[in-house]
Protein backbone atom coordinates (compact mmCIF):
# COMPACT_ATOMS: atom_id res chain seq x y z
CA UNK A 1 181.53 -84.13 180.09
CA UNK A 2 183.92 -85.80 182.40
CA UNK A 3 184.72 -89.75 182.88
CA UNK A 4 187.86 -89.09 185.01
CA UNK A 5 187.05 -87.28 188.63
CA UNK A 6 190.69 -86.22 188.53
CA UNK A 7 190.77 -84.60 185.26
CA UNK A 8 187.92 -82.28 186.00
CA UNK A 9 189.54 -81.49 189.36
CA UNK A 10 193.39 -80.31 187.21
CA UNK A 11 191.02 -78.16 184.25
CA UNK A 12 189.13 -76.53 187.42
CA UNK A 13 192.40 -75.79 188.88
CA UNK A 14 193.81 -74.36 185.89
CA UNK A 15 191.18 -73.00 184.82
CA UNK A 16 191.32 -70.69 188.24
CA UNK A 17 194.36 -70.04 188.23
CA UNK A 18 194.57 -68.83 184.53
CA UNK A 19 191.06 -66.08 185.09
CA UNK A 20 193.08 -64.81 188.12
CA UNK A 21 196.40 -64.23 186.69
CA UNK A 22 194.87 -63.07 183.85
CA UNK A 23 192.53 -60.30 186.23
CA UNK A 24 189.62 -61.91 184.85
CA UNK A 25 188.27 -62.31 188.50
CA UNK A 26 189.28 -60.56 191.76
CA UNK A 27 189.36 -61.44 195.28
CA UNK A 28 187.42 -64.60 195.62
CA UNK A 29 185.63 -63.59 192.66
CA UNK A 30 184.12 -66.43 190.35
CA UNK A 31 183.06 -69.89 190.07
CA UNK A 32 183.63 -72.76 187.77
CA UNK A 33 182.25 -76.25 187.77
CA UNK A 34 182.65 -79.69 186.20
CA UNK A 35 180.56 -82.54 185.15
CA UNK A 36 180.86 -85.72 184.90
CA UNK A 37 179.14 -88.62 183.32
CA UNK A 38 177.10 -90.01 186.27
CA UNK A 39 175.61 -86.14 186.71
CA UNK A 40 177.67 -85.30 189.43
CA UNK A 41 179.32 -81.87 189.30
CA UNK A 42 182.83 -80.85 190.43
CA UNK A 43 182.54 -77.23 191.89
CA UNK A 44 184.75 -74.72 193.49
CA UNK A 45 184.01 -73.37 196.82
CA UNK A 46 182.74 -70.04 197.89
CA UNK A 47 184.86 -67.44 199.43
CA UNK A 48 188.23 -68.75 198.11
CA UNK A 49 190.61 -66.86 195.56
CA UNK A 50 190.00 -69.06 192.05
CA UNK A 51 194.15 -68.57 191.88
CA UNK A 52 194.91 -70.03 195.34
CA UNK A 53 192.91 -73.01 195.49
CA UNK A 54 194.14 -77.07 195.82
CA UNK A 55 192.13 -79.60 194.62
CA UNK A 56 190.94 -80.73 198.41
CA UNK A 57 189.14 -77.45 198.52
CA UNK A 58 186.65 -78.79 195.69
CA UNK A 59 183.29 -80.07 196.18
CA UNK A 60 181.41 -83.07 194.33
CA UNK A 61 177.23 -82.18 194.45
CA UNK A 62 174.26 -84.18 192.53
CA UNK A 63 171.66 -83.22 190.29
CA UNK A 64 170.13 -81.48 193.03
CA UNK A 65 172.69 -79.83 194.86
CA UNK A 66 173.49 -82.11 197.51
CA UNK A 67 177.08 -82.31 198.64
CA UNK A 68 178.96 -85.68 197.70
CA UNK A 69 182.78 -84.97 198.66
CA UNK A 70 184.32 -81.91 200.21
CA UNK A 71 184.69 -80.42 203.93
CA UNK A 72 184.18 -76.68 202.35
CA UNK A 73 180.95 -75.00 201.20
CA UNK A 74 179.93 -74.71 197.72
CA UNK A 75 180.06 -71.57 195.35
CA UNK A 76 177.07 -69.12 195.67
CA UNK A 77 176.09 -69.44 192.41
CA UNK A 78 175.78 -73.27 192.15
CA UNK A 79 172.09 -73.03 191.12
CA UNK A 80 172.83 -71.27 188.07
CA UNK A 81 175.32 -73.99 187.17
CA UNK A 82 172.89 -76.36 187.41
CA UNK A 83 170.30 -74.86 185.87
CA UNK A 84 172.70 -74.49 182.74
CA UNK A 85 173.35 -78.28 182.84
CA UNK A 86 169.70 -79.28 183.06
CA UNK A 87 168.94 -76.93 180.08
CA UNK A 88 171.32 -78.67 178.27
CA UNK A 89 172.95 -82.31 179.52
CA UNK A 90 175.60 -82.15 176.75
CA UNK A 91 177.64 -79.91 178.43
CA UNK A 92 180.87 -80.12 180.61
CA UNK A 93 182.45 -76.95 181.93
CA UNK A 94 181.01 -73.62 183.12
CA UNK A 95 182.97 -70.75 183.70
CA UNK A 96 181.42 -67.35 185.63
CA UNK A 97 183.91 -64.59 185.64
CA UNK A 98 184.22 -60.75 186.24
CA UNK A 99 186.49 -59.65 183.83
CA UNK A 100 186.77 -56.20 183.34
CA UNK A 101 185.68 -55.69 179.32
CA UNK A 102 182.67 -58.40 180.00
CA UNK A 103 181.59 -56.31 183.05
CA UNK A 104 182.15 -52.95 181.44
CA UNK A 105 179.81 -53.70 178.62
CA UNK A 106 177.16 -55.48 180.77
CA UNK A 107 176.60 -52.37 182.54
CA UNK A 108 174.99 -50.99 179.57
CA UNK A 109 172.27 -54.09 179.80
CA UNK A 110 172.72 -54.93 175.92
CA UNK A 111 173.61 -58.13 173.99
CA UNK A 112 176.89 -57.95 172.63
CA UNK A 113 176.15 -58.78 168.97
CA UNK A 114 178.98 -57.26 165.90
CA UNK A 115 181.08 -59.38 164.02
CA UNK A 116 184.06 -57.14 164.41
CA UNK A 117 186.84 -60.21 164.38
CA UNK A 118 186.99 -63.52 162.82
CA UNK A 119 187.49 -65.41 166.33
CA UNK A 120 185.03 -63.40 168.01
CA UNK A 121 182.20 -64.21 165.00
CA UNK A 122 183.57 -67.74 164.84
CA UNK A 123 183.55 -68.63 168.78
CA UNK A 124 180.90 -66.10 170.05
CA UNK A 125 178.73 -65.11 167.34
CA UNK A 126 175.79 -63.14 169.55
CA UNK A 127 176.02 -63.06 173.56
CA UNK A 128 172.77 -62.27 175.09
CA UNK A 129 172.48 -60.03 178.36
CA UNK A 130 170.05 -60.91 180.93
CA UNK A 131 168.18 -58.17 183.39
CA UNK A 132 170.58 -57.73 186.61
CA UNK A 133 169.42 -60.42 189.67
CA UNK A 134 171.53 -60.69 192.73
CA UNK A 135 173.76 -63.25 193.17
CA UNK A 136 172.64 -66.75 193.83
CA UNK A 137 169.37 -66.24 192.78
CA UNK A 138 166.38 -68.16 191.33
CA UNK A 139 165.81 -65.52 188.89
CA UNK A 140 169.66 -65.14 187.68
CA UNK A 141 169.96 -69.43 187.31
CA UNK A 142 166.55 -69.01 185.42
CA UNK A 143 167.10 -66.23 183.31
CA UNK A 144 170.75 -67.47 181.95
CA UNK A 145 170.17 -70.67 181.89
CA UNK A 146 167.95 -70.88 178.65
CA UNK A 147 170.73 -69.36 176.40
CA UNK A 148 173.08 -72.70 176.41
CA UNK A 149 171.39 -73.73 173.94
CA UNK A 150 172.45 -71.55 170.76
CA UNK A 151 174.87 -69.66 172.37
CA UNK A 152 178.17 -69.89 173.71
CA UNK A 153 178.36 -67.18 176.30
CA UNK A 154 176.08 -64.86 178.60
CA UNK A 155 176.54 -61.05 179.76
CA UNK A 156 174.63 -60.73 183.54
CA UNK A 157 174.10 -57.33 183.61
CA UNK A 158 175.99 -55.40 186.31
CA UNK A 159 177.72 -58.34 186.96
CA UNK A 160 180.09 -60.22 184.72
CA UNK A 161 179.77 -63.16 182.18
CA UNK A 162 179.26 -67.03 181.99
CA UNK A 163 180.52 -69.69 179.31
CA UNK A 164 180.28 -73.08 178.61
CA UNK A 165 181.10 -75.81 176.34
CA UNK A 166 181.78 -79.69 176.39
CA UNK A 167 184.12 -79.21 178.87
CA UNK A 168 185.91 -76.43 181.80
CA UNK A 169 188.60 -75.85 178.96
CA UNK A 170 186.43 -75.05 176.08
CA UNK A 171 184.40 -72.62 178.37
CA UNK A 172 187.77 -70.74 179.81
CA UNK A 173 188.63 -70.54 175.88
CA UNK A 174 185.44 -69.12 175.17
CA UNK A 175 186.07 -66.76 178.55
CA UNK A 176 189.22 -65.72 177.06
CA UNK A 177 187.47 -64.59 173.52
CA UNK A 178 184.90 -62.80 175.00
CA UNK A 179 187.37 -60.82 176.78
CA UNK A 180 190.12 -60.49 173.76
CA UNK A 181 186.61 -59.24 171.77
CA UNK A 182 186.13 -56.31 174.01
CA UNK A 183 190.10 -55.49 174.22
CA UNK A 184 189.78 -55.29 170.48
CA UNK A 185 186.83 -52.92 170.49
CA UNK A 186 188.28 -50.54 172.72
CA UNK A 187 191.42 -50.10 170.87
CA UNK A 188 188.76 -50.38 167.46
CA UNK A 189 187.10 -47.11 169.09
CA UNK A 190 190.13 -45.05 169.93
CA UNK A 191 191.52 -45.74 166.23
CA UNK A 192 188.00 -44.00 165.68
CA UNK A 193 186.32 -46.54 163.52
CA UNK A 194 184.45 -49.71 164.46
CA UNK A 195 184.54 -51.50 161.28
CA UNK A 196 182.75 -55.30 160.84
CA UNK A 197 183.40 -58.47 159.20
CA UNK A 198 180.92 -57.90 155.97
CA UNK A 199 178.11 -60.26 155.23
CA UNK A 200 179.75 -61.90 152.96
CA UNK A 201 182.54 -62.57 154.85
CA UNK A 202 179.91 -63.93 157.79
CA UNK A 203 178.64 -66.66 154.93
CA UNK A 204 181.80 -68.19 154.85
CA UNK A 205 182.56 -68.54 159.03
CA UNK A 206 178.85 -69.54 158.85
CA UNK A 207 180.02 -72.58 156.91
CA UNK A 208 183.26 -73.19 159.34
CA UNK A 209 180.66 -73.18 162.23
CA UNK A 210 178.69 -75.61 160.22
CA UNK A 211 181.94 -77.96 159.58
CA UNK A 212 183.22 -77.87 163.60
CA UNK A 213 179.67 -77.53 164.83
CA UNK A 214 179.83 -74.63 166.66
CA UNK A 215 176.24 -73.36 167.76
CA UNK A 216 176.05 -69.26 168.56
CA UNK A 217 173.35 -67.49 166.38
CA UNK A 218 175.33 -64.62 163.72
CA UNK A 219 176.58 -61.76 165.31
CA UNK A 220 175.97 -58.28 163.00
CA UNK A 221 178.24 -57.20 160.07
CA UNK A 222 178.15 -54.57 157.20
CA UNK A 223 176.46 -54.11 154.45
CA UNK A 224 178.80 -53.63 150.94
């Protein structure tokens, strides 16, 4: 959460401009938001490339969606933001992006859950995927939005992904995993073997999460 309006504006810039370069989003692909300590939320605006935007394009809305500050209209998806942020108050950045491995694997309408790399175990552990809703929806905000909780990240099936954390940064970091994760299990597969962090092994980054109080519930690994 946010005490300074013009830090959230600089992490939601650079946060934008790192998923574009990066070909995490396309187009004007995308949305992130902000929130600060009064409850107001810092959001980018729909129909505007996430790498191309200025901080006078953002928008300030309340609780309830109301527009604050900003000329330009506000992302598509702002009820699903918000619905995350009710669900849980502690949190201060939300990132929805498209990138290509998060998208791939959200096609097949499954939760993303083997511990194939310390990071991805560590920072991801299991990442739900909810039924496919259009965009902007009451049932995508409300199907998502219970998963902040005790996880980190969410697949939207046929769609893309969404991450959080205490602030914009923490949830681009946790963007940036989720894609590394699938990068690492295609090349995995065309080596021919998809081999996972053992049990053991899952005891002792059970006990780092523990220590930095990272909350995602265990992702699989193999029995030995």
């Amino acid at each position: 959460m946010y005490n300074s309006h013009e830090q959230a504006k600089r992490e939601i810039i650079e946060a934008g401009n790192k998923l574009y370069t990066a070909g995490f989003v396309a187009a004007n692909d995308g949305n992130i938001t902000a929130k600060m300590d009064d409850g107001s939320v810092w959001c980018t605006p729909t129909g505007v490339s996430k790498g191309g935007m200025t901080e006078d394009m953002l928008v300030r809305i309340d609780a309830q969606g109301n527009v604050l500050e900003g000329s330009l209209k506000v992302s598509s998806e702002i009820a699903l933001h918000l619905a995350i942020y009710r669900e849980n108050p502690d949190l201060g950045g939300i990132v929805h992006a498209h990138g290509p491995g998060a998208t791939a694997w959200a096609a097949y309408g499954k939760a993303w859950d083997m511990a194939i790399s310390l990071d991805s175990a560590l920072s991801l552990g299991v990442v739900p995927c909810v039924p496919f809703a259009i965009t902007g929806s009451k049932a995508l905000a409300e199907s998502a939005a219970p998963y902040c909780k005790d996880h980190t990240a969410v697949l939207l099936e046929h769609h893309g992904a969404v991450t959080w954390g205490n602030s914009v940064k923490q949830a681009l970091f946790r963007t940036e995993v989720l894609e590394h994760t699938f990068r690492v299990y295609a090349n995995m597969r065309a080596f021919g073997e998809v081999r996972l962090l053992s049990e053991a092994q899952l005891d002792e980054v059970e006990l780092v999460k523990k220590k930095f109080g990272i909350v995602n519930q265990r992702a699989k690994g193999r029995k030995e």
